[in-house]
Protein backbone atom coordinates (compact mmCIF):
# COMPACT_ATOMS: atom_id res chain seq x y z
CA UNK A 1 110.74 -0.62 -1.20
CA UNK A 2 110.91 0.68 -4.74
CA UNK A 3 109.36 3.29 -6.42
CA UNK A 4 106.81 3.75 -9.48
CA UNK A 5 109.86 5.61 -11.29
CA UNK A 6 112.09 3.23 -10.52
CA UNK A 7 109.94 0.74 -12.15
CA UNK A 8 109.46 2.93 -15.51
CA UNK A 9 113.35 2.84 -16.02
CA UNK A 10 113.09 -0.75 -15.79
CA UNK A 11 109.86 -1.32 -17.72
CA UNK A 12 110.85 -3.23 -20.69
CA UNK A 13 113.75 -5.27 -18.65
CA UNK A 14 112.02 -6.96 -15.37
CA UNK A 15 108.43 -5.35 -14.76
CA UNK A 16 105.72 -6.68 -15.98
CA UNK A 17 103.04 -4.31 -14.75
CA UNK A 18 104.05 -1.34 -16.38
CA UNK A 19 104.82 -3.50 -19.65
CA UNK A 20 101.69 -1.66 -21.67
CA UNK A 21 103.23 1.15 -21.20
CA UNK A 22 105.89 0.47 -24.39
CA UNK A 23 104.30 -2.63 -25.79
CA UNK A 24 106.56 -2.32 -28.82
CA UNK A 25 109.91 -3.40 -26.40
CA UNK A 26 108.12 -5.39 -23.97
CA UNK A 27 105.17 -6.79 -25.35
CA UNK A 28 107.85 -8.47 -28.26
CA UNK A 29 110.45 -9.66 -25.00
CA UNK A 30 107.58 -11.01 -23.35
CA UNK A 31 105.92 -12.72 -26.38
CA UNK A 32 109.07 -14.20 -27.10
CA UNK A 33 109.49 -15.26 -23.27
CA UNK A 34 106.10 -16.97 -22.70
CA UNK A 35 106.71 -18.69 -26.24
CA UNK A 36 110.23 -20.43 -25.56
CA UNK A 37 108.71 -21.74 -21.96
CA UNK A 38 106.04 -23.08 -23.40
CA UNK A 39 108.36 -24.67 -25.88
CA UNK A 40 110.43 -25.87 -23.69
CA UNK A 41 108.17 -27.08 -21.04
CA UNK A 42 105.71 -28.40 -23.08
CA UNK A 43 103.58 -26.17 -21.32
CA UNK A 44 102.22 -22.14 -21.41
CA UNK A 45 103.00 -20.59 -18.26
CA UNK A 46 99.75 -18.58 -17.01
């Protein structure tokens, strides 16, 4: 399994549950994520 620190190092890269924690790196990756999906879909991933 991993661990909770594991996850911190990793925070603004692949988790998304620790993501508040540095909303100025990950908030702006996943903005930018959920944006281009729904651009490219046609529709906003929930």
């Amino acid at each position: 399994g991993h661990l909770q620190k594991d996850c911190k190092k990793n925070t603004t890269a692949s988790t998304s549950g620790h993501a508040d924690k540095k909303p100025g790196a990950s908030g702006r990756v996943f903005s930018i994520t959920e944006g281009h999906a729904a651009n490219t879909s046609g529709v906003k991933p929930t």
